[in-house]
C-alpha atoms as a PDB file:
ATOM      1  CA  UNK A   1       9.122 -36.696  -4.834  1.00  0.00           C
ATOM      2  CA  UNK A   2       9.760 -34.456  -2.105  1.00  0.00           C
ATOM      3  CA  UNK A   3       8.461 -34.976   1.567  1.00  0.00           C
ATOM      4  CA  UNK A   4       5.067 -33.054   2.723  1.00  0.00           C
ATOM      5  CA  UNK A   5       6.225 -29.310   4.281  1.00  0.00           C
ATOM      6  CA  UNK A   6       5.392 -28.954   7.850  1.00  0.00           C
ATOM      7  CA  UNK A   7       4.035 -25.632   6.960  1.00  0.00           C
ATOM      8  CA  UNK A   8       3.044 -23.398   3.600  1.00  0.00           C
ATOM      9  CA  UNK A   9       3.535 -19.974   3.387  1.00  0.00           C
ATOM     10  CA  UNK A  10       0.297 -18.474   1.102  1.00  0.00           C
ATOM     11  CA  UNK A  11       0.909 -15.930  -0.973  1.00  0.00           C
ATOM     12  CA  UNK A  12      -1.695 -13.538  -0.665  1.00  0.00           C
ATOM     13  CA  UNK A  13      -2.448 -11.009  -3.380  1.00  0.00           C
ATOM     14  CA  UNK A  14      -3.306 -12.724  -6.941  1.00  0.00           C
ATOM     15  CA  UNK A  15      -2.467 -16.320  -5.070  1.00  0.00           C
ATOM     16  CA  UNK A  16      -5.529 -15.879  -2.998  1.00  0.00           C
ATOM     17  CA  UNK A  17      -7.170 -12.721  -4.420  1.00  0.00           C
ATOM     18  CA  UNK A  18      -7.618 -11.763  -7.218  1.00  0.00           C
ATOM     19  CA  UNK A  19      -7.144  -7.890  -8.164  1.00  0.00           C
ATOM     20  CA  UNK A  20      -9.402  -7.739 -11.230  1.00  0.00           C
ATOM     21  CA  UNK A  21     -12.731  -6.250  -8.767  1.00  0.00           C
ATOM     22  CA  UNK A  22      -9.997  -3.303  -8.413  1.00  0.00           C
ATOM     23  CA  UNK A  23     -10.349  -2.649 -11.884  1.00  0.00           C
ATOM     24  CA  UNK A  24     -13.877  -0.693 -11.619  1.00  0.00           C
ATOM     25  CA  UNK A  25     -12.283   2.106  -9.591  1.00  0.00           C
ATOM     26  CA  UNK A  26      -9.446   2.524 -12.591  1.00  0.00           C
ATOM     27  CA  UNK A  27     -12.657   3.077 -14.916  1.00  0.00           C
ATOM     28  CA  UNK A  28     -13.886   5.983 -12.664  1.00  0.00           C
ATOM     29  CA  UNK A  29     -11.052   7.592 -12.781  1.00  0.00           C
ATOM     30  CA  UNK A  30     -11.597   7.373 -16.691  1.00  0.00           C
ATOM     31  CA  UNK A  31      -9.315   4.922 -17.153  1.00  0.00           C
ATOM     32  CA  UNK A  32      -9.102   1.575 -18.578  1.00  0.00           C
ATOM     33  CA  UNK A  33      -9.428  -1.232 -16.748  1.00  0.00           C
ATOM     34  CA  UNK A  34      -6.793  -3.313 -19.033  1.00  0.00           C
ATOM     35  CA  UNK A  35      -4.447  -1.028 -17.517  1.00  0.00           C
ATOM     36  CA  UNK A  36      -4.993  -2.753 -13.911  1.00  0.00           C
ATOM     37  CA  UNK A  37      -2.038  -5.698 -14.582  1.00  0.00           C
ATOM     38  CA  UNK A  38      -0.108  -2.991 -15.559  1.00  0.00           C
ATOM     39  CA  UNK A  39      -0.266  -0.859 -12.247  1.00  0.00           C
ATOM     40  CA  UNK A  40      -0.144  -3.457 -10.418  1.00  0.00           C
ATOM     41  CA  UNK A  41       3.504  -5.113 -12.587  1.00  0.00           C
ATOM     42  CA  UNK A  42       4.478  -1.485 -12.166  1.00  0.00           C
ATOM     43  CA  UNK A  43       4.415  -1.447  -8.128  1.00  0.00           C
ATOM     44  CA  UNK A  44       6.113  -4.372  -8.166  1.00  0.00           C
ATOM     45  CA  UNK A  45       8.670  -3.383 -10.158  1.00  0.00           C
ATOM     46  CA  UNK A  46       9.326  -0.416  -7.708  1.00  0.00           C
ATOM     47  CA  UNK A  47       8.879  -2.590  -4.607  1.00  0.00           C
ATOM     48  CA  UNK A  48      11.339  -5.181  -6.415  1.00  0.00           C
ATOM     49  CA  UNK A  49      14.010  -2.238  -7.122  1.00  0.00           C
ATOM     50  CA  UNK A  50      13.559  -0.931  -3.346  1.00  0.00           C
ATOM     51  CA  UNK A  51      14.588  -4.208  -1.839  1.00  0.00           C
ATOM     52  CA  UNK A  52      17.543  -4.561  -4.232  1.00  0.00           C
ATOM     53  CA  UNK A  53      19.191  -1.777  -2.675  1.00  0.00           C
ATOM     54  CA  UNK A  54      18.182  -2.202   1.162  1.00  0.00           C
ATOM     55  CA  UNK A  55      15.359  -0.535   1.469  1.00  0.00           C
ATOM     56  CA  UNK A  56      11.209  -0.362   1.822  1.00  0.00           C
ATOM     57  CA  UNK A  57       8.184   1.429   1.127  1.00  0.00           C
ATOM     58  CA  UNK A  58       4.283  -0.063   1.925  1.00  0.00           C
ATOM     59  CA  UNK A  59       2.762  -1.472  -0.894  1.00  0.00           C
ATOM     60  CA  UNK A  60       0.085   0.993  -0.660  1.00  0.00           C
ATOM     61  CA  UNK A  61       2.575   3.967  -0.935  1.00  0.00           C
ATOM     62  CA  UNK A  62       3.772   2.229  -4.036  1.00  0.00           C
ATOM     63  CA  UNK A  63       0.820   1.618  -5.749  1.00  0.00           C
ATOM     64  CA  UNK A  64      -0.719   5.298  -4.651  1.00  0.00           C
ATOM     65  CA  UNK A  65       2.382   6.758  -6.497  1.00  0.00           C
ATOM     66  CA  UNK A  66       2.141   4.175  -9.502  1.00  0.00           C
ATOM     67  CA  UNK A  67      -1.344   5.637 -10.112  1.00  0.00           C
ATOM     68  CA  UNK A  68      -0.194   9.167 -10.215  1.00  0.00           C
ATOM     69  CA  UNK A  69       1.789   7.978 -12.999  1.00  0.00           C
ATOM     70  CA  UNK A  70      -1.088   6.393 -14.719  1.00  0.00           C
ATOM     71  CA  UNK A  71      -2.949   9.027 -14.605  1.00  0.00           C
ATOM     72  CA  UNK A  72      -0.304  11.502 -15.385  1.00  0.00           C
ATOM     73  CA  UNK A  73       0.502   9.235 -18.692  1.00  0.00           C
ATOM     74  CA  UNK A  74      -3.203   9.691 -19.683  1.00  0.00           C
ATOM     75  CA  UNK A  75      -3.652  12.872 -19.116  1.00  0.00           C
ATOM     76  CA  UNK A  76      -6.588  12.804 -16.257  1.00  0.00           C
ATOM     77  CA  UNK A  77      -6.484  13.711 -12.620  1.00  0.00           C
ATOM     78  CA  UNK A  78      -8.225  12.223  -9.806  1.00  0.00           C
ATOM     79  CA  UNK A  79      -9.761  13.529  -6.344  1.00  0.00           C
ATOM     80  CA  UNK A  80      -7.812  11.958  -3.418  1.00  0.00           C
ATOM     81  CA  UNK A  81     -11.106  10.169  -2.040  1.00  0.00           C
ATOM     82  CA  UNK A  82     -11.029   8.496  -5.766  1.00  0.00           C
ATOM     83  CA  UNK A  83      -7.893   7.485  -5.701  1.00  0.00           C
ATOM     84  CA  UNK A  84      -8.412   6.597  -1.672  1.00  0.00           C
ATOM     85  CA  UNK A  85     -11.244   3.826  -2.787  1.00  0.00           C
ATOM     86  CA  UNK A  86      -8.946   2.212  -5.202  1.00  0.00           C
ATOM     87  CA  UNK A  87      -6.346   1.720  -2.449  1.00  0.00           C
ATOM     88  CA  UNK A  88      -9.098   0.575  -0.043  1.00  0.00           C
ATOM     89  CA  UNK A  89     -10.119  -2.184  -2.076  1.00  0.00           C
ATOM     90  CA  UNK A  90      -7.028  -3.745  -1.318  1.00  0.00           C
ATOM     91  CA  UNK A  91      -8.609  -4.782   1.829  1.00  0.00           C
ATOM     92  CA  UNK A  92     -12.042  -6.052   0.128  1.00  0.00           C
ATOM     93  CA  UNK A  93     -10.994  -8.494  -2.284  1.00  0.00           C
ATOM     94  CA  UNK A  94     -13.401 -11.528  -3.084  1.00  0.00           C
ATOM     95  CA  UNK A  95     -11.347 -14.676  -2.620  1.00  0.00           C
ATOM     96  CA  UNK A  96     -10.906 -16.803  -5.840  1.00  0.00           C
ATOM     97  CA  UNK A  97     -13.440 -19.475  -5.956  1.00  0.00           C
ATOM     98  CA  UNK A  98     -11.291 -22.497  -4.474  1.00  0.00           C
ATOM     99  CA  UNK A  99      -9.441 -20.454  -2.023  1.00  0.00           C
ATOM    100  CA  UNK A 100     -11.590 -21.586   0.621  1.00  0.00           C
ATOM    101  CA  UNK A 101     -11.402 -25.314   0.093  1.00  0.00           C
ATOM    102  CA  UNK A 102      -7.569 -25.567  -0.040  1.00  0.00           C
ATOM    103  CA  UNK A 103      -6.932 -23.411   2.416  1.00  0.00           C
ATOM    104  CA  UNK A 104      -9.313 -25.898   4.384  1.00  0.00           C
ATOM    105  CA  UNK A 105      -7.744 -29.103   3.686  1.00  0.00           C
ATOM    106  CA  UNK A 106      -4.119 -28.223   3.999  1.00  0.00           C
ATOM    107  CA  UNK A 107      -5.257 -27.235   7.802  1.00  0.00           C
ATOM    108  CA  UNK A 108      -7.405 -29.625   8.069  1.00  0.00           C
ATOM    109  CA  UNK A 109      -4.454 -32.086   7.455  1.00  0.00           C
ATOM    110  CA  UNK A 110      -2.829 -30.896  10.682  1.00  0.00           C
ATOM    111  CA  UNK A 111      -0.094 -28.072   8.390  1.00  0.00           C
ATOM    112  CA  UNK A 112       0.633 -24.976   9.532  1.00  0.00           C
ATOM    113  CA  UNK A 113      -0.347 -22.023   7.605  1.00  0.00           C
ATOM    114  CA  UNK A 114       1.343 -18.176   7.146  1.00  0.00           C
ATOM    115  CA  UNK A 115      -0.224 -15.730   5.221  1.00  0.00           C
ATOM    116  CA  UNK A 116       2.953 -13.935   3.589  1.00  0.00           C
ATOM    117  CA  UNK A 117       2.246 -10.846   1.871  1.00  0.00           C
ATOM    118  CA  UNK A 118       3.789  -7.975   0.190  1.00  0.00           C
ATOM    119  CA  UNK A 119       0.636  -5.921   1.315  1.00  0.00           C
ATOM    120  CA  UNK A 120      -0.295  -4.218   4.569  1.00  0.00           C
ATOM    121  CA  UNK A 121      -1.028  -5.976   7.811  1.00  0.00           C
ATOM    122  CA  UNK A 122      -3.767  -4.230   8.371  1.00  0.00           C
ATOM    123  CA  UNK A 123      -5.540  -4.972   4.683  1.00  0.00           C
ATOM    124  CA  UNK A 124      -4.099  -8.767   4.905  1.00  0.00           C
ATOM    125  CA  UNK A 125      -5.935  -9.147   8.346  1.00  0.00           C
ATOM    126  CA  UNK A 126      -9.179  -7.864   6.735  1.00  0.00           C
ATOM    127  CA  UNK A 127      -8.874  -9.927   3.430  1.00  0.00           C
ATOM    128  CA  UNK A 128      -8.723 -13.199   5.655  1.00  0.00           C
ATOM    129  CA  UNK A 129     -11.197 -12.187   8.127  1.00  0.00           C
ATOM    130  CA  UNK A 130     -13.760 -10.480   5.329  1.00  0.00           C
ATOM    131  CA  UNK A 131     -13.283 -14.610   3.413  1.00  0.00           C
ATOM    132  CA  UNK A 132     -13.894 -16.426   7.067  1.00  0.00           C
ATOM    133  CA  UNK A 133     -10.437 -17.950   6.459  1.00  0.00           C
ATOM    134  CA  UNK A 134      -8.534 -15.827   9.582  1.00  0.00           C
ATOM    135  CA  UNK A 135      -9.071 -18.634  11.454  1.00  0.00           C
ATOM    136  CA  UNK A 136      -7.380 -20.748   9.683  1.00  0.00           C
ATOM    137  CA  UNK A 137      -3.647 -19.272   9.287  1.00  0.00           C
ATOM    138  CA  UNK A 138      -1.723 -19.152  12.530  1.00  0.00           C
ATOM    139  CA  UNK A 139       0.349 -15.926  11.749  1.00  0.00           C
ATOM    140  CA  UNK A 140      -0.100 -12.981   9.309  1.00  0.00           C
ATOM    141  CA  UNK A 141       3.171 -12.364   8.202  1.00  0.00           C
ATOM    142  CA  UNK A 142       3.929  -8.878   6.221  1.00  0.00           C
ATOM    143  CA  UNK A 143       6.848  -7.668   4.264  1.00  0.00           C
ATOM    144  CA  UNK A 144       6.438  -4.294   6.776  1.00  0.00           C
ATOM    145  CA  UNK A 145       7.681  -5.850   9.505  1.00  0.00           C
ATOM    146  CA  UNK A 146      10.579  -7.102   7.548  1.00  0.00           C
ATOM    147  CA  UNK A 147      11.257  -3.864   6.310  1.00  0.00           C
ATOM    148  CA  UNK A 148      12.020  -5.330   2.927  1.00  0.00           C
ATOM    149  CA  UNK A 149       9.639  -6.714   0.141  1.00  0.00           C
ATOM    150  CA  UNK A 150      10.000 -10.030  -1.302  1.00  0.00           C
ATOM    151  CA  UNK A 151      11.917 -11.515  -3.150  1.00  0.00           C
ATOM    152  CA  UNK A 152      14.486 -10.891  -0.448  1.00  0.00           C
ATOM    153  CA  UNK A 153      15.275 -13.981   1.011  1.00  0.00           C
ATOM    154  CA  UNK A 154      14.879 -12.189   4.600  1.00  0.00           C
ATOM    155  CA  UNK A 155      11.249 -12.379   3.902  1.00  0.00           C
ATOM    156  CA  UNK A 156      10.909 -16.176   3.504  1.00  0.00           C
ATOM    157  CA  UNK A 157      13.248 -16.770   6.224  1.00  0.00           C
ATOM    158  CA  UNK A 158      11.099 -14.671   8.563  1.00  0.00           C
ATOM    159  CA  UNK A 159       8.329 -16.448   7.339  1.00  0.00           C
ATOM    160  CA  UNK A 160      10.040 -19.512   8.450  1.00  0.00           C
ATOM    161  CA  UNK A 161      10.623 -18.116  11.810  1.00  0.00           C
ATOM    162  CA  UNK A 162       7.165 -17.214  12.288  1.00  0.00           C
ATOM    163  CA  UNK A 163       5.479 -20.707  11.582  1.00  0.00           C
ATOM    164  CA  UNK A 164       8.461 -22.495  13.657  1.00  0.00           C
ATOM    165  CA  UNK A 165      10.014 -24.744  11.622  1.00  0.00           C
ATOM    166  CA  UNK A 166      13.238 -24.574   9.401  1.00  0.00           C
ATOM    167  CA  UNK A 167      12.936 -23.095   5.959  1.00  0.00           C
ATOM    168  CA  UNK A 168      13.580 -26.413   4.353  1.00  0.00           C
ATOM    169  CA  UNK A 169      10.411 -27.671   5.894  1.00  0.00           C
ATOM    170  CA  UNK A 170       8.454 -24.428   4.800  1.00  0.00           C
ATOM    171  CA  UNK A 171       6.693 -24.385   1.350  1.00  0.00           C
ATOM    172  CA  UNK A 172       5.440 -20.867  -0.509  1.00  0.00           C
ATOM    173  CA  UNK A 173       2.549 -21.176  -2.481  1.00  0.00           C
ATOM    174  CA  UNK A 174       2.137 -18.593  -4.651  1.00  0.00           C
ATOM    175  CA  UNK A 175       0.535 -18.064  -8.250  1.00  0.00           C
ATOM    176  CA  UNK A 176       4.119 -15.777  -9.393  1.00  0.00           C
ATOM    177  CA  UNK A 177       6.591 -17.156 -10.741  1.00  0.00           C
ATOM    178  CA  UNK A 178       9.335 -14.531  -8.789  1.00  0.00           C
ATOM    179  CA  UNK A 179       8.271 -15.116  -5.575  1.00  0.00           C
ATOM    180  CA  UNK A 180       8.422 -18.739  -5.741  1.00  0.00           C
ATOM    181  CA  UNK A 181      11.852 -18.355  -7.466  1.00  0.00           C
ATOM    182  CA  UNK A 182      12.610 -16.623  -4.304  1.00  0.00           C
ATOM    183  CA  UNK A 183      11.500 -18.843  -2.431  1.00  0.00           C
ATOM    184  CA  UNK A 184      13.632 -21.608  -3.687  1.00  0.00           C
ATOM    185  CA  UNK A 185      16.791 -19.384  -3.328  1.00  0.00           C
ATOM    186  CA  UNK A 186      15.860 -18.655   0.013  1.00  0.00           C
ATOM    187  CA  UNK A 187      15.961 -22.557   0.897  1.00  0.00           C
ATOM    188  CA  UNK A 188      12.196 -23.223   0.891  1.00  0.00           C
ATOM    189  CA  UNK A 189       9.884 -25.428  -0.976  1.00  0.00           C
ATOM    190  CA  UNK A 190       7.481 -24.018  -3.500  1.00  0.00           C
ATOM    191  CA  UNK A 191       4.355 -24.467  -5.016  1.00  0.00           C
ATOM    192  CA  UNK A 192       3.030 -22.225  -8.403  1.00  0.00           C
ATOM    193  CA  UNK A 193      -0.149 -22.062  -8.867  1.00  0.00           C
ATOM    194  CA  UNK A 194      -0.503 -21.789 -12.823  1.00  0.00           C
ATOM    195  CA  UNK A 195      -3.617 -20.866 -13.782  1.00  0.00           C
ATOM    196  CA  UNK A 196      -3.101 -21.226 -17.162  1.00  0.00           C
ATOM    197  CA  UNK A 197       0.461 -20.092 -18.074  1.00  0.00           C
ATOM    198  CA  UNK A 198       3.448 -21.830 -18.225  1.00  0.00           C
ATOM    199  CA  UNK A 199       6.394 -21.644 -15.338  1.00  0.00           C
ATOM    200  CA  UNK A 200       9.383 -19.426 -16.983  1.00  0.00           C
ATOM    201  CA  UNK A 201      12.524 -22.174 -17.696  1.00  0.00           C
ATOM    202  CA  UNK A 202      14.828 -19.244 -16.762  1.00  0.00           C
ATOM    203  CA  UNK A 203      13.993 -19.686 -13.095  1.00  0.00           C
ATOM    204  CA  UNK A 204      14.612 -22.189 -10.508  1.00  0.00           C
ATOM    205  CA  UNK A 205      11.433 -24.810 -10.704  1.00  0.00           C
ATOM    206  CA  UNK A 206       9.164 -25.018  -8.308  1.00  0.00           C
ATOM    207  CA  UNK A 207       8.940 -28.752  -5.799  1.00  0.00           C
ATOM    208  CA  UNK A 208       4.975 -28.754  -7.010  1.00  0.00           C
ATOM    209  CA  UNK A 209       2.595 -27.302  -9.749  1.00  0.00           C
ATOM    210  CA  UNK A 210      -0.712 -27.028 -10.565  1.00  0.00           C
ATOM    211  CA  UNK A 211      -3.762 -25.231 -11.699  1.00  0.00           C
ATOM    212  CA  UNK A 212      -5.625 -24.273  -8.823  1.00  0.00           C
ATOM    213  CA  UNK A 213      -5.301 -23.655  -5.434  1.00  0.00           C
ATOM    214  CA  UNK A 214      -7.305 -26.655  -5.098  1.00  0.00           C
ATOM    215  CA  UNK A 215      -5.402 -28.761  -7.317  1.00  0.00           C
ATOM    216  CA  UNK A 216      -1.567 -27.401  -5.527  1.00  0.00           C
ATOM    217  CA  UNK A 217      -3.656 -28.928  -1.857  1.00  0.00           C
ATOM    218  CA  UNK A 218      -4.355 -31.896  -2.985  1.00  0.00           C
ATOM    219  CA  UNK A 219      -0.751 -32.148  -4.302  1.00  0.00           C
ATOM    220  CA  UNK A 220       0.505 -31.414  -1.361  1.00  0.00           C
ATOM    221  CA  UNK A 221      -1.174 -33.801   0.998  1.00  0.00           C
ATOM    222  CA  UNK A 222      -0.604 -36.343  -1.461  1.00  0.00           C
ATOM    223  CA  UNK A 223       3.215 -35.851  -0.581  1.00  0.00           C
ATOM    224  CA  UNK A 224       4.414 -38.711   1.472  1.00  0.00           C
ATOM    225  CA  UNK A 225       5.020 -38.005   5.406  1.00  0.00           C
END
């Protein structure tokens, strides 16, 4: 059993937010909202193949180009104020339903806590003020100031600069499976959050799992001193 982190690093899209409210502007646009996971895989995939070679876009530029495409592939158009209030709701998100109470305990506990996103800091900042949880995270770290998007392992070990203590000592918690293989590379500890679906055996394994945000708290302050 490893030893309790002196600090976690929360993931913040999907980990604490879900995207799915996102999926109403897709529909005005006329398109479906199954194909929100989709965009969403899709900007990843072009933030992932960015940092392989050195280099960085915002997420929002990424995902604004990524729904050109979608739209392009199914033959509709948008407005820009449209396709403006899709990207905006980036910084609206409803927390999931437990978000709250872990995010709670694991400060309450005396860790440290980083918000460490591939989004903006400017939609980060009003995601965590908009859920009453700014409070609770000491830093708002973002891949932007990095100038590379995670997985690169300059992200977590930023992140580990930020909250003050060596990466060892820092654990992600995040509900995807690459960033907390990343994380592991990158020397820190790791939590996935499952929700429901199984951790990929082709990647490094995580120090904790569990099901909930809730559930990946308690696990952690269960972790011996």
């Amino acid at each position: 059993m490893p030893a309790r982190p002196a600090a976690i690093a929360f993931d913040v899209i999907e980990t604490l937010f879900p995207i799915e409210p996102l999926g109403a502007g897709l529909e005005a646009m006329g398109l479906p909202r199954a194909l929100l996971q989709g965009w969403f895989a899709a900007s990843l995939r072009d933030s992932f193949s960015l940092a392989a070679i050195g280099a960085f876009q915002p997420l929002r530029a990424v995902m604004e180009a990524n729904l050109d495409d979608l739209l392009a592939r199914h033959g509709r158009s948008a407005p820009a104020a449209k396709k403006a209030a899709v990207l905006d709701g980036m910084g609206s998100l409803p927390p999931h339903g437990d978000a709250a109470e872990a995010v709670t305990r694991l400060a309450d506990a005396g860790l440290t806590l980083v918000a460490l996103s591939n989004g903006g800091a400017e939609a980060t900042e009003a995601l965590l003020s908009g859920a009453g949880l700014r409070d609770r995270f000491s830093q708002v770290v973002t891949t932007a100031e990095i100038g590379l998007s995670k997985p690169r392992r300059e992200v977590y070990l930023g992140a580990a600069e930020r909250a003050g203590t060596d990466p060892a000592r820092l654990m992600l918690v995040a509900t995807h499976p690459w960033d907390t293989n990343g994380a592991k590379a990158a020397g820190l500890m790791a939590g996935f959050v499952a929700r429901g679906r199984p951790y990929p055996s082709i990647l490094t394994p995580p120090d904790l799992q569990a099901e909930s945000l809730a559930g990946i708290a308690g696990s952690i302050i269960a972790l011996p001193g």
